[in-house]
N, C-alpha and C. Protein backbone atom coordinates (compact mmCIF):
# COMPACT_ATOMS: atom_id res chain seq x y z
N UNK A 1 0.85 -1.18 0.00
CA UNK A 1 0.00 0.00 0.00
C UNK A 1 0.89 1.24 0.00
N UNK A 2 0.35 2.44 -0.93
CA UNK A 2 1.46 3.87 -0.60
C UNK A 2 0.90 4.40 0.15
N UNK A 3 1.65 5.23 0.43
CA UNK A 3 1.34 6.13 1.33
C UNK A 3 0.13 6.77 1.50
N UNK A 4 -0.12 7.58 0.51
CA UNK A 4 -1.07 8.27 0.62
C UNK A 4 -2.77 7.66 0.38
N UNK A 5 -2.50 6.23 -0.07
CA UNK A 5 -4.00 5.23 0.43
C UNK A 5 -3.90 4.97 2.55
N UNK A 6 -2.53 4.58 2.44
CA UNK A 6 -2.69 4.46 3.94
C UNK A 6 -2.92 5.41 4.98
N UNK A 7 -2.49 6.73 4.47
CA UNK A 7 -2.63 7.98 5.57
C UNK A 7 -4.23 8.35 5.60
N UNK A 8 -4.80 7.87 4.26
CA UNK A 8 -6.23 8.37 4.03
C UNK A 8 -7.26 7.56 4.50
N UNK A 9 -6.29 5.95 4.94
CA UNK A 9 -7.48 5.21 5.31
C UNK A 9 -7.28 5.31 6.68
N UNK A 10 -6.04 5.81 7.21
CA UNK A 10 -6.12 5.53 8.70
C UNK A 10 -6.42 6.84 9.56
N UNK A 11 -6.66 8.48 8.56
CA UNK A 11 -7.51 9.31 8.76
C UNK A 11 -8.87 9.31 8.44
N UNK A 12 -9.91 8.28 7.60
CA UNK A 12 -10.79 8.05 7.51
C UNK A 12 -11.41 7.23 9.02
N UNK A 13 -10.63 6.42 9.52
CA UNK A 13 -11.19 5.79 10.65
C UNK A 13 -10.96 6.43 12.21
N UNK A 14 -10.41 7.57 11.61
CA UNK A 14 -10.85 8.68 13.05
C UNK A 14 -11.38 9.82 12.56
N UNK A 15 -12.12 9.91 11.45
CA UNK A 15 -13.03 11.27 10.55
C UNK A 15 -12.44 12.52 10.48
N UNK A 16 -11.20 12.13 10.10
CA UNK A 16 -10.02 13.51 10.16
C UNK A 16 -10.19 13.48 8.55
N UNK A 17 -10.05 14.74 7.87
CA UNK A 17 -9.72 14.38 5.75
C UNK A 17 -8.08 15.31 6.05
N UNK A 18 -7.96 14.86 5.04
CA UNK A 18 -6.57 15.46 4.31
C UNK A 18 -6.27 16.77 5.09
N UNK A 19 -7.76 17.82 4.39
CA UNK A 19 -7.80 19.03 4.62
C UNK A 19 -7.38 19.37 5.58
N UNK A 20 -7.53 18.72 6.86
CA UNK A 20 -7.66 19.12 8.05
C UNK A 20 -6.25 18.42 8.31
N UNK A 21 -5.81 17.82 7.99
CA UNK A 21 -4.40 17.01 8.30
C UNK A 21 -3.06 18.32 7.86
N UNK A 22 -3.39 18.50 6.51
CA UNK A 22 -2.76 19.48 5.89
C UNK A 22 -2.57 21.13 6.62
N UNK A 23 -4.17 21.27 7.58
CA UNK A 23 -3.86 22.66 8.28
C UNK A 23 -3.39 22.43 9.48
N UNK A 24 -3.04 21.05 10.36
CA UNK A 24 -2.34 20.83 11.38
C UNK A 24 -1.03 20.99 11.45
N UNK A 25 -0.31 20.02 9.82
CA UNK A 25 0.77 20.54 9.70
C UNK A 25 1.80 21.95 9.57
N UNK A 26 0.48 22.49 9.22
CA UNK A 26 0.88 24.13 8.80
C UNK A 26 1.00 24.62 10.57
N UNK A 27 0.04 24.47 10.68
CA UNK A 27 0.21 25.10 12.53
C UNK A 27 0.64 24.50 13.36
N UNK A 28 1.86 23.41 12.80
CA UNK A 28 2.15 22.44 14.16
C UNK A 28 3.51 22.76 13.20
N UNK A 29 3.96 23.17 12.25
CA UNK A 29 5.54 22.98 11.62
C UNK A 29 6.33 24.15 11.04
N UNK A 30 5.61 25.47 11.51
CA UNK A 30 5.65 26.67 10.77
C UNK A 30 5.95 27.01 9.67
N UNK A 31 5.63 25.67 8.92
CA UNK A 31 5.21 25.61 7.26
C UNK A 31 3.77 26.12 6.49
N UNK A 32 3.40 25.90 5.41
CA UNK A 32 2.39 26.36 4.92
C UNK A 32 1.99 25.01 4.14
N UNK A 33 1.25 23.88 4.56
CA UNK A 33 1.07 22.87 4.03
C UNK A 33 -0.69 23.07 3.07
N UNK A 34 -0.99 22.66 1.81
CA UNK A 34 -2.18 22.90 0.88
C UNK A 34 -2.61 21.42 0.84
N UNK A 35 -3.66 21.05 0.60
CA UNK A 35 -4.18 19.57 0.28
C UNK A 35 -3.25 19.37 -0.51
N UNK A 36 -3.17 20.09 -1.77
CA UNK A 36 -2.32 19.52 -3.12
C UNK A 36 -0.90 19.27 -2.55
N UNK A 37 -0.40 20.14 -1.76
CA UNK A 37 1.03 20.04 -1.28
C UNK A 37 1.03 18.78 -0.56
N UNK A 38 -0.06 18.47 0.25
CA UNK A 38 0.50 16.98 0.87
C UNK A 38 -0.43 15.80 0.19
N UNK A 39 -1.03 16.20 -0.70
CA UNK A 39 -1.17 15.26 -1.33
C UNK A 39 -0.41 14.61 -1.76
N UNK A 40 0.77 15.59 -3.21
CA UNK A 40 1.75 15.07 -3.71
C UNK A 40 2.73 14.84 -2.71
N UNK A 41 3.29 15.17 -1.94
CA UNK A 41 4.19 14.24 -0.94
C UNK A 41 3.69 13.12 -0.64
N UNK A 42 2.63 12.72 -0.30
CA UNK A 42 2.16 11.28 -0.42
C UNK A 42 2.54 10.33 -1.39
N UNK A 43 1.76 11.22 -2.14
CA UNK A 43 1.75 10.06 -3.37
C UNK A 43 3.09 10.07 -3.92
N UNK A 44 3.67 11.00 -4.36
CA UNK A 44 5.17 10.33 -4.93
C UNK A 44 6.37 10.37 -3.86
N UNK A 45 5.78 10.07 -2.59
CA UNK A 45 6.63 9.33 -1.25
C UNK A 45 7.93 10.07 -0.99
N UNK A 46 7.57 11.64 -0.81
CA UNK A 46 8.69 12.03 -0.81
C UNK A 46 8.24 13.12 0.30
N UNK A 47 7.13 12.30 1.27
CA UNK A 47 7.10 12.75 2.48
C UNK A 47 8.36 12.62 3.66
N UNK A 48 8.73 14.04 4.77
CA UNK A 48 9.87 13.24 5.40
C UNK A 48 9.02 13.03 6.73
N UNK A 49 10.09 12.25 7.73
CA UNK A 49 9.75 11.47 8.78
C UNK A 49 8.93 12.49 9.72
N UNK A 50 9.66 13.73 9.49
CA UNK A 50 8.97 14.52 10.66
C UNK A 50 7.41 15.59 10.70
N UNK A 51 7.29 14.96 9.23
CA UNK A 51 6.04 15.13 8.64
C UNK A 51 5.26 14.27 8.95
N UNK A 52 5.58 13.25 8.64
CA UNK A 52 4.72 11.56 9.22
C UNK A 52 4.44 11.44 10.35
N UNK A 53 5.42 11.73 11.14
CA UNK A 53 5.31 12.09 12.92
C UNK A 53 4.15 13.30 12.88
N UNK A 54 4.16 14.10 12.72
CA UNK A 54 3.22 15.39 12.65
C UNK A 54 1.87 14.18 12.66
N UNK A 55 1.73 14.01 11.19
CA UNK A 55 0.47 13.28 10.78
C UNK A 55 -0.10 12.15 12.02
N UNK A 56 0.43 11.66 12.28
CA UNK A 56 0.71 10.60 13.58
C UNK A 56 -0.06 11.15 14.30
N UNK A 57 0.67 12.25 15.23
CA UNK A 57 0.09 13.01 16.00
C UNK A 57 -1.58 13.68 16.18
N UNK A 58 -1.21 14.13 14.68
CA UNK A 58 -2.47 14.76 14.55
C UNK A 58 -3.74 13.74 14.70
N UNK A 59 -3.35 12.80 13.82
CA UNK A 59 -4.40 10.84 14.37
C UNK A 59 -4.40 10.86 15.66
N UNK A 60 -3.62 11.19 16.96
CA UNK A 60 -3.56 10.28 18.00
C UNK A 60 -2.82 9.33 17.56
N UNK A 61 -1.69 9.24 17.46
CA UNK A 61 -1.63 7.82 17.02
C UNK A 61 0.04 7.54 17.24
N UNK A 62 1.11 6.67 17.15
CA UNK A 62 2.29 6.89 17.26
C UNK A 62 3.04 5.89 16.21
N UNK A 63 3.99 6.70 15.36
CA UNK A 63 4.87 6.25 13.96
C UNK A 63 5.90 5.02 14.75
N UNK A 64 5.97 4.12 14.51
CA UNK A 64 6.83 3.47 15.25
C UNK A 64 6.97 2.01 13.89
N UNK A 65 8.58 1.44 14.12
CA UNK A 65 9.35 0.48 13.12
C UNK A 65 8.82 -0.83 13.80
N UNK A 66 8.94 -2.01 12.67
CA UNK A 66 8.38 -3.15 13.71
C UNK A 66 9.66 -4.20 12.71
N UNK A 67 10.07 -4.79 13.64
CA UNK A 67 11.11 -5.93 13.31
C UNK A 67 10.02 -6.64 12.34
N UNK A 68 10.63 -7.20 10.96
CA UNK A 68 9.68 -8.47 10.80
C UNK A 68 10.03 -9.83 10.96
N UNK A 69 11.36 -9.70 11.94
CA UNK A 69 12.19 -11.03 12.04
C UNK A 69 11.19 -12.09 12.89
């Protein structure tokens, strides 16, 4: 799955959209983030980590690596 199906399905199951993901980042990174702007970081995966963390956040939620050993 890319990114930007997974960020949308796992903001769909706490009724957050994009939109609102996109104006968190802006006021949580003293950036200026647009739907279109994080759209395309999604989709052509050239979101960085501390953006993802943001997004995380903004879910409730926490970015974390999982061994698959």
């Amino acid at each position: 799955m890319n990114a930007i199906n997974e960020v949308k399905m796992l903001a769909a199951k706490k009724g957050v959209t994009l939109t609102s993901l996109a104006k968190y980042l802006s006021e949580h990174s003293g950036k200026i983030y647009s739907i279109n702007n994080l759209s395309n970081k999604l989709r052509s995966n050239t979101i960085r980590y501390s953006e993802m963390k943001l997004i995380a956040e903004a879910l409730d939620m926490e970015l974390t690596f999982v061994d698959k050993k």
